[in-house]
C-alpha atoms as a PDB file:
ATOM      1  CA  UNK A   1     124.529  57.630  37.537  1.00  0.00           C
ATOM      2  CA  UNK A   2     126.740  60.025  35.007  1.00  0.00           C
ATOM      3  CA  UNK A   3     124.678  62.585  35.321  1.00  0.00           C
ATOM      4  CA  UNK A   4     125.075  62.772  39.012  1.00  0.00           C
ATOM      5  CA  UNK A   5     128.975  61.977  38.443  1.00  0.00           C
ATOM      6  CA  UNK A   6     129.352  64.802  36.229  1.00  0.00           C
ATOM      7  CA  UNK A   7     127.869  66.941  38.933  1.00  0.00           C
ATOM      8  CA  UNK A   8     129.935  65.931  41.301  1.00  0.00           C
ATOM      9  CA  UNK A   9     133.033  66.156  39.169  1.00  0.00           C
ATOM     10  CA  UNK A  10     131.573  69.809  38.079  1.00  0.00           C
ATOM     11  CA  UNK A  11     130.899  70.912  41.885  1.00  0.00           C
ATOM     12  CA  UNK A  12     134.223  70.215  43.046  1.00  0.00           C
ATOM     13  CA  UNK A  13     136.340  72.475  40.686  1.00  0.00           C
ATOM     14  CA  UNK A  14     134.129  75.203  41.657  1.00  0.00           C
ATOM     15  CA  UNK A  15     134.421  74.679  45.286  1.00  0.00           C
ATOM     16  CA  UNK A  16     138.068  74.393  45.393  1.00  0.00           C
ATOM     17  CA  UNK A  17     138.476  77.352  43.099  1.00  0.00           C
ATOM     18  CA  UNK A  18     136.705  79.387  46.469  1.00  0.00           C
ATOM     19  CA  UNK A  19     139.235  77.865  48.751  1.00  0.00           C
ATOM     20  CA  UNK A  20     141.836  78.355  46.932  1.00  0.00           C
ATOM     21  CA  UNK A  21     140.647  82.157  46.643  1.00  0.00           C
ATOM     22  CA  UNK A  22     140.071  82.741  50.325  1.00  0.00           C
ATOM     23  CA  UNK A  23     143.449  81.131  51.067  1.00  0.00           C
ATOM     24  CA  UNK A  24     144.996  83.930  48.920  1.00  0.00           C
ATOM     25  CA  UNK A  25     142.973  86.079  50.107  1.00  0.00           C
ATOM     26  CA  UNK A  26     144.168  85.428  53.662  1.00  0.00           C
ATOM     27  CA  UNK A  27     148.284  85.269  53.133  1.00  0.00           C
ATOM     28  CA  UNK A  28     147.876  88.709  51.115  1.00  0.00           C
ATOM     29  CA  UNK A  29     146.478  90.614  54.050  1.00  0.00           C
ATOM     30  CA  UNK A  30     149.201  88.677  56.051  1.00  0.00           C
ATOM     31  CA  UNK A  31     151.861  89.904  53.711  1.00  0.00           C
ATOM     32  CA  UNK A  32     150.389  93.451  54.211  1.00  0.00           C
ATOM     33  CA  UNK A  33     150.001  93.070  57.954  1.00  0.00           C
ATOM     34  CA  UNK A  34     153.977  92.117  57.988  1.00  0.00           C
ATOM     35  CA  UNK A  35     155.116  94.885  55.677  1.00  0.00           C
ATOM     36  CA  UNK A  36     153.727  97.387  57.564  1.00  0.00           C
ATOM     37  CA  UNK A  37     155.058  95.925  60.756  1.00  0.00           C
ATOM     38  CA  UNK A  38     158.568  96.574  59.109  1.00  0.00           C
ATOM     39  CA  UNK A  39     157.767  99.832  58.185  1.00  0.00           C
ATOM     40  CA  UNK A  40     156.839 101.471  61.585  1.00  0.00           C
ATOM     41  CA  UNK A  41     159.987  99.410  63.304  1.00  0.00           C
ATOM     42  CA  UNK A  42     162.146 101.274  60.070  1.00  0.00           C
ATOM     43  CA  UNK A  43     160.682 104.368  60.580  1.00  0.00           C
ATOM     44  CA  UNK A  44     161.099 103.958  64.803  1.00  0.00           C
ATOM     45  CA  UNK A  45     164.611 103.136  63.971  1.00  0.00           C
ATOM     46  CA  UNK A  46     165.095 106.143  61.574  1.00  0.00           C
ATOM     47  CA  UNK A  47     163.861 108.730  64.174  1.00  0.00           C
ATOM     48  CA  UNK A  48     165.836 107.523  66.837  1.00  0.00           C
ATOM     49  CA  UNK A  49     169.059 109.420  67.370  1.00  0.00           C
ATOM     50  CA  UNK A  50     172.658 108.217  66.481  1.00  0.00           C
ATOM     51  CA  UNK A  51     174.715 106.555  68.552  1.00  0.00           C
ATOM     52  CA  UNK A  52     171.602 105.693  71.215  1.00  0.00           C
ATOM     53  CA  UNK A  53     172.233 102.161  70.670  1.00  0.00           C
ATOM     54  CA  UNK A  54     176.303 102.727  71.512  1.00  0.00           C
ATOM     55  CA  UNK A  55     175.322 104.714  74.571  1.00  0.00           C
ATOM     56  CA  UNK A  56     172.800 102.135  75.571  1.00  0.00           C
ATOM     57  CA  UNK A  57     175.944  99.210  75.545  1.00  0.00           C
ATOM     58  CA  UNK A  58     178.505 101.432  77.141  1.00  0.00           C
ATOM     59  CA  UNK A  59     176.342 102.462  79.626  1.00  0.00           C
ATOM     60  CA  UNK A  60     176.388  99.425  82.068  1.00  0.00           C
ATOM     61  CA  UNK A  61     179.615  99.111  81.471  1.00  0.00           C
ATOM     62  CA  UNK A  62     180.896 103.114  82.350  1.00  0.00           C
ATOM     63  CA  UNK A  63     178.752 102.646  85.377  1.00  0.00           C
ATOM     64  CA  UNK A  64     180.252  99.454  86.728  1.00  0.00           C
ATOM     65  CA  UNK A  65     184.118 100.317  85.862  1.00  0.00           C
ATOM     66  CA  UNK A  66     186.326 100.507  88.816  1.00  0.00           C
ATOM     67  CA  UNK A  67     188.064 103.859  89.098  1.00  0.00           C
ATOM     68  CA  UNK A  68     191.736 104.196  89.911  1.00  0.00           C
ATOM     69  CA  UNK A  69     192.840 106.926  91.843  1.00  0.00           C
ATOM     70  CA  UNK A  70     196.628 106.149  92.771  1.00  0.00           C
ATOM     71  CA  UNK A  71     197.778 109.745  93.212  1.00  0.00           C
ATOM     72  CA  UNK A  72     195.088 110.203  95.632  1.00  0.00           C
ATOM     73  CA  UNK A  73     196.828 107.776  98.188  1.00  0.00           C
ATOM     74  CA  UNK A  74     200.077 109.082  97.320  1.00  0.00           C
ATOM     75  CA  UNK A  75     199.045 112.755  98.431  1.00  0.00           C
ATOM     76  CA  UNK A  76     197.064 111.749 101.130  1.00  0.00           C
ATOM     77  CA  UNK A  77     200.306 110.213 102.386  1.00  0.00           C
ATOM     78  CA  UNK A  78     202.046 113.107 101.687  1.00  0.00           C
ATOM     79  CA  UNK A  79     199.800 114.917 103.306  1.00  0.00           C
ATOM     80  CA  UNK A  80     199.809 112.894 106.721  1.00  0.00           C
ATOM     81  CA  UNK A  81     203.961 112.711 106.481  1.00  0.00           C
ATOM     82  CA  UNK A  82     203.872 116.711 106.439  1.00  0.00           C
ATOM     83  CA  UNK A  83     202.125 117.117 109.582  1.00  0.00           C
ATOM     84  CA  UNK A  84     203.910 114.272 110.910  1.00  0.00           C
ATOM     85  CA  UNK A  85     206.972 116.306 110.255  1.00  0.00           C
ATOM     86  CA  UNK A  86     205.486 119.621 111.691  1.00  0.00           C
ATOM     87  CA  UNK A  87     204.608 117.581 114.951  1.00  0.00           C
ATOM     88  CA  UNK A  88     207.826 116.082 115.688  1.00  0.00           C
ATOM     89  CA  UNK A  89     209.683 119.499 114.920  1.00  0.00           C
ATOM     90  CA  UNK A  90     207.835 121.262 118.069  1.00  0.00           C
ATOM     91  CA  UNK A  91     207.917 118.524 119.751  1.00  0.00           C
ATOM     92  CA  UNK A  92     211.101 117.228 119.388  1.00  0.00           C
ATOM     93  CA  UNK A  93     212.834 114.032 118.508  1.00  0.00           C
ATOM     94  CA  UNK A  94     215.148 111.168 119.657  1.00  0.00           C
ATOM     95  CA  UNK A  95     217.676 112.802 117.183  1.00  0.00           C
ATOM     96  CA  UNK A  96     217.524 115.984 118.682  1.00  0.00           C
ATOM     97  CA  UNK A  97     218.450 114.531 121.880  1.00  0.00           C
ATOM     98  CA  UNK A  98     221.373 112.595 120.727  1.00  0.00           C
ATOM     99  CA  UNK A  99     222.321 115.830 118.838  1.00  0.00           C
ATOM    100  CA  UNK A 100     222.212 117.226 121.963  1.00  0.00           C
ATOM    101  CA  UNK A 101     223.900 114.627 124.591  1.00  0.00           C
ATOM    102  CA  UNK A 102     226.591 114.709 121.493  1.00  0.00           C
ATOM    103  CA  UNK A 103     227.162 118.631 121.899  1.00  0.00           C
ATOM    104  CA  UNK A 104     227.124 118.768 125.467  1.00  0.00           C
ATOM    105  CA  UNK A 105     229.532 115.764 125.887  1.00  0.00           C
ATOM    106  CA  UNK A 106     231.814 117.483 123.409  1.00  0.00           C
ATOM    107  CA  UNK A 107     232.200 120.958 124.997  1.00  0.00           C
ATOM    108  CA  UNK A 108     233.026 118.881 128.413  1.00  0.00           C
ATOM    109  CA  UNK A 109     235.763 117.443 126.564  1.00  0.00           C
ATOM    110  CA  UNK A 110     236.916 120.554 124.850  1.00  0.00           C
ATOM    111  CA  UNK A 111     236.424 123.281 128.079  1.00  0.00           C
ATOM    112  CA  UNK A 112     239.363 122.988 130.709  1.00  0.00           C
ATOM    113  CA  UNK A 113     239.079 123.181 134.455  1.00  0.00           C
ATOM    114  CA  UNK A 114     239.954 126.344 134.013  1.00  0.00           C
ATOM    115  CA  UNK A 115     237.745 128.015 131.829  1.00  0.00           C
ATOM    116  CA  UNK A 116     235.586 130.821 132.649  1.00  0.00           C
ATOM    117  CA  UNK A 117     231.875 129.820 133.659  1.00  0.00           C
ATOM    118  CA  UNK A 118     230.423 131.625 130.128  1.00  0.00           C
ATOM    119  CA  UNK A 119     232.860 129.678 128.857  1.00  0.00           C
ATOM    120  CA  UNK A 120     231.816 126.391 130.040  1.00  0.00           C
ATOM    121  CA  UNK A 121     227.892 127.226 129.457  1.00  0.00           C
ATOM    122  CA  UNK A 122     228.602 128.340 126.094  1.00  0.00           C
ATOM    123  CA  UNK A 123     230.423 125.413 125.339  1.00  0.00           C
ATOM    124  CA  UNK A 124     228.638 122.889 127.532  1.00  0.00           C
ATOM    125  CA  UNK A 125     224.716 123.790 127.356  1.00  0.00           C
ATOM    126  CA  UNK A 126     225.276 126.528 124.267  1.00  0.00           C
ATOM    127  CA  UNK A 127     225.794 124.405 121.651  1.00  0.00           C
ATOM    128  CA  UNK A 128     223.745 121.549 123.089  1.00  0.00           C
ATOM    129  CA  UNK A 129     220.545 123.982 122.650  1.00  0.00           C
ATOM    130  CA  UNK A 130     221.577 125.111 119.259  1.00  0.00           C
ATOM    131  CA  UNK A 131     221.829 121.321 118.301  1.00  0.00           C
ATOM    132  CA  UNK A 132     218.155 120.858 119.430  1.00  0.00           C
ATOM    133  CA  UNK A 133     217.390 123.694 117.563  1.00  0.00           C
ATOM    134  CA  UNK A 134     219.273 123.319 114.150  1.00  0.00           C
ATOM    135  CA  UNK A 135     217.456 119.283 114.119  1.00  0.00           C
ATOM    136  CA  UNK A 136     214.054 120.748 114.804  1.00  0.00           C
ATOM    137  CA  UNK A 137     214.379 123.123 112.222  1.00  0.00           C
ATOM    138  CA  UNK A 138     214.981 120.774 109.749  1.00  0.00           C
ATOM    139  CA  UNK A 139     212.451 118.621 110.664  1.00  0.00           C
ATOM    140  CA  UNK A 140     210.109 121.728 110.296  1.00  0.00           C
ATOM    141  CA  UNK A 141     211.626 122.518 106.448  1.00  0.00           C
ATOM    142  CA  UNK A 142     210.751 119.303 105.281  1.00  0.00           C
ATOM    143  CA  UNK A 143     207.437 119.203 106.839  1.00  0.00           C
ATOM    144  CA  UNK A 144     206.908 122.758 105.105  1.00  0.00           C
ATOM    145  CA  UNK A 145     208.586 121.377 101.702  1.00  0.00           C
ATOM    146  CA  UNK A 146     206.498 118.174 101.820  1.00  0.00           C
ATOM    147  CA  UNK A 147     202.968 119.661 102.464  1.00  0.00           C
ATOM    148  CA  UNK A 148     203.911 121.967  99.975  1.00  0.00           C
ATOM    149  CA  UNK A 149     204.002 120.012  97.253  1.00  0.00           C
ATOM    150  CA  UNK A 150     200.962 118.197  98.422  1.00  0.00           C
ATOM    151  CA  UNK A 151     198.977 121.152  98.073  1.00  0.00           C
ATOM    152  CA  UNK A 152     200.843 121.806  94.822  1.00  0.00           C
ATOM    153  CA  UNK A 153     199.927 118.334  93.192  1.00  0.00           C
ATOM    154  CA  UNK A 154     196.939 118.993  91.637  1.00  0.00           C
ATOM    155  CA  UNK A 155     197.926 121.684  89.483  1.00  0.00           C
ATOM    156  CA  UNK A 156     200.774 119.501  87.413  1.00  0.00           C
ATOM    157  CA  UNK A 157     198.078 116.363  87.364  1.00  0.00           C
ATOM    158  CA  UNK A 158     194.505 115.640  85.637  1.00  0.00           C
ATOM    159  CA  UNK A 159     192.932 118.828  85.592  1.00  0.00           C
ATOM    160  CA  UNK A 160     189.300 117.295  85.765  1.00  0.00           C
ATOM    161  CA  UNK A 161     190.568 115.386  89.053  1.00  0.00           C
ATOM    162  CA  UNK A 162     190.157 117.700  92.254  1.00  0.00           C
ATOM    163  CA  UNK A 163     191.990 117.179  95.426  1.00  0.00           C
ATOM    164  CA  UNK A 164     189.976 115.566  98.416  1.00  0.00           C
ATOM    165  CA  UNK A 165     189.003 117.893 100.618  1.00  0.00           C
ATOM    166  CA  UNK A 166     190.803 115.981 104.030  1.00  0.00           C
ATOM    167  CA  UNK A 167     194.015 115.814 102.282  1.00  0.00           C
ATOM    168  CA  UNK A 168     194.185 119.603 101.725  1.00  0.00           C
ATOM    169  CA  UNK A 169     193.134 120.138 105.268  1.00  0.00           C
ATOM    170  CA  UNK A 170     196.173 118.132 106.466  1.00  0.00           C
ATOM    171  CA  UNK A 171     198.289 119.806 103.708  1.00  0.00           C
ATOM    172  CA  UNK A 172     197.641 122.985 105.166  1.00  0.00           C
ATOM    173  CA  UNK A 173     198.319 121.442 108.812  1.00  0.00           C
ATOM    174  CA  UNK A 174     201.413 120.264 107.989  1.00  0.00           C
ATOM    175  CA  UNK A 175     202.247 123.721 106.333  1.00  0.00           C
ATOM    176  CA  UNK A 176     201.369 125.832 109.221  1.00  0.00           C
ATOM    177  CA  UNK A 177     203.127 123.348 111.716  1.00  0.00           C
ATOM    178  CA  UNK A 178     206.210 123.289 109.598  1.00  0.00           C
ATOM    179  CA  UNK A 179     206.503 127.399 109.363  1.00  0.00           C
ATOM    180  CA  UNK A 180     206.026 127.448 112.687  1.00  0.00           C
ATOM    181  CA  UNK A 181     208.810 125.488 113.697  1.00  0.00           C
ATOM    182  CA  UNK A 182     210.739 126.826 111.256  1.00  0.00           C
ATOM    183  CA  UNK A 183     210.318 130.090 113.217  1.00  0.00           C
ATOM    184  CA  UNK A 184     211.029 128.570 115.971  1.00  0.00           C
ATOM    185  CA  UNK A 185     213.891 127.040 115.535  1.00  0.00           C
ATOM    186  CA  UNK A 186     215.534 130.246 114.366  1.00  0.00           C
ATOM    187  CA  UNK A 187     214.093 132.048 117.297  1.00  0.00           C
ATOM    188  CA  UNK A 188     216.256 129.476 119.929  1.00  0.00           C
ATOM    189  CA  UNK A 189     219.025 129.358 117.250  1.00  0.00           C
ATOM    190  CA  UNK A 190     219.818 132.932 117.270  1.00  0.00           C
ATOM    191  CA  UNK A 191     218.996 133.248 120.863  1.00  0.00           C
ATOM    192  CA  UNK A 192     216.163 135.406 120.343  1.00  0.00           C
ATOM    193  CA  UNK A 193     213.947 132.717 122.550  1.00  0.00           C
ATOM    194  CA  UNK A 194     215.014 131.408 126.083  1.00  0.00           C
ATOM    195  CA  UNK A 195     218.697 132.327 125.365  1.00  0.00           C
ATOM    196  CA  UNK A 196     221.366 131.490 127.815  1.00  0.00           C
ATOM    197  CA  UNK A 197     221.659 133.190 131.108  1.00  0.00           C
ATOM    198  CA  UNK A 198     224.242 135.561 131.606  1.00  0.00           C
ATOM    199  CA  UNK A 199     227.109 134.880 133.799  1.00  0.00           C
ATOM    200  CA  UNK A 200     230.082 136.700 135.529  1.00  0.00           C
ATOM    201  CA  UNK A 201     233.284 136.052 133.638  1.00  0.00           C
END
C-alpha cells in the first residue's frame, strides 16, 4: 500500500509538470499570434496617408451640407425686373398715359381760341407725345441700368461662383430691350419718328 502511494504521489507531479508546460506553451504562441496582429494593423496605419481619416469624417458631412446661394435670387430678380422694365418702355405704361392726358389737358388750358392751328397741335398733342416719350425713356434707362449691373454682379462677388446661365440670358434681354427704347424714346422726343404733321399757320 506505500509503495503504490508513493507512485501515485510520484506520477502526479510529473503529469502536472506536462500540463502545466503545454498550457505555456499554448498562451506563448497566443501572445505571438496577438503581437503580430498589432504589428501589421501599425504598419497598415503607418502607410496610410495623413489626414485620410479627417477626409473620411468630413466627407459625409461636405456632401450633405446645404448650399446657400442668396445672390443668386437676388440677380435672378434683377434680371427679370430689367426686362420687365425694357417691356413696359416699348410698350408703354399707365404713367405714360396720365403723363399724357396731363399734357394735353394743359395746352387746352393754356392755347386761346385764337391761336393758330400749329399752335394748338404743338401745344395740345406736341407735348402730350413728348410726355409719352420722356416716361418711356426712363423706363428704358433703368431697365438698361438694372440689367446692367446684373450682368456686372459677378465680377465684384465670389470669384469661384459663376452666374447661371438663364439669368444672363434675361440680363442681356433686359439690356437690349432697354437700349432700344432708349433709342426710341429719343427718336419720338426729338421728332425724328412719327413727328407732328405740318399745318398752315
Amino acid at each position: 500500500m506505500v509503495t503504490k502511494t508513493d507512485d501515485e504521489t510520484t506520477e502526479t507531479p510529473e503529469s502536472t509538470t506536462a500540463e502545466a508546460a503545454e498550457v505555456a506553451a499554448e498562451s506563448s504562441e497566443v501572445i505571438e499570434a496577438t503581437k503580430e496582429a498589432e504589428g501589421t494593423d501599425a504598419a497598415e496605419a503607418a502607410d496610410a496617408p495623413e489626414g485620410a481619416d479627417a477626409d473620411l469624417d468630413d466627407e459625409p458631412f461636405a456632401s450633405g451640407a446645404p448650399v446657400e446661394d442668396s445672390s443668386g435670387a437676388g440677380q435672378g430678380a434683377g434680371a427679370v425686373v430689367s426686362a420687365a422694365l425694357g417691356v413696359v418702355a416699348l410698350s408703354g405704361s399707365w404713367v405714360a398715359t396720365v403723363a399724357s392726358a396731363r399734357e394735353s389737358l394743359i395746352g387746352q388750358l393754356q392755347t386761346s381760341q385764337g391761336a393758330s392751328v400749329a399752335k394748338q397741335v404743338s401745344e395740345v398733342y406736341g407735348d402730350s407725345w413728348h410726355a409719352t416719350a420722356l416716361v418711356g425713356g426712363i423706363f428704358a434707362f433703368l431697365g438698361l441700368i438694372v440689367g446692367a449691373v446684373v450682368l456686372a454682379r459677378p465680377a465684384f462677388g465670389a470669384p469661384g461662383r459663376p452666374q447661371a446661365v438663364w439669368i444672363k440670358s434675361v440680363a442681356w434681354a433686359g439690356v437690349s430691350l432697354g437700349i432700344l427704347g432708349l433709342l426710341l424714346a429719343v427718336a419720338k422726343y426729338t421728332d425724328i419718328l412719327m413727328a407732328l404733321p405740318s399745318t398752315s399757320s
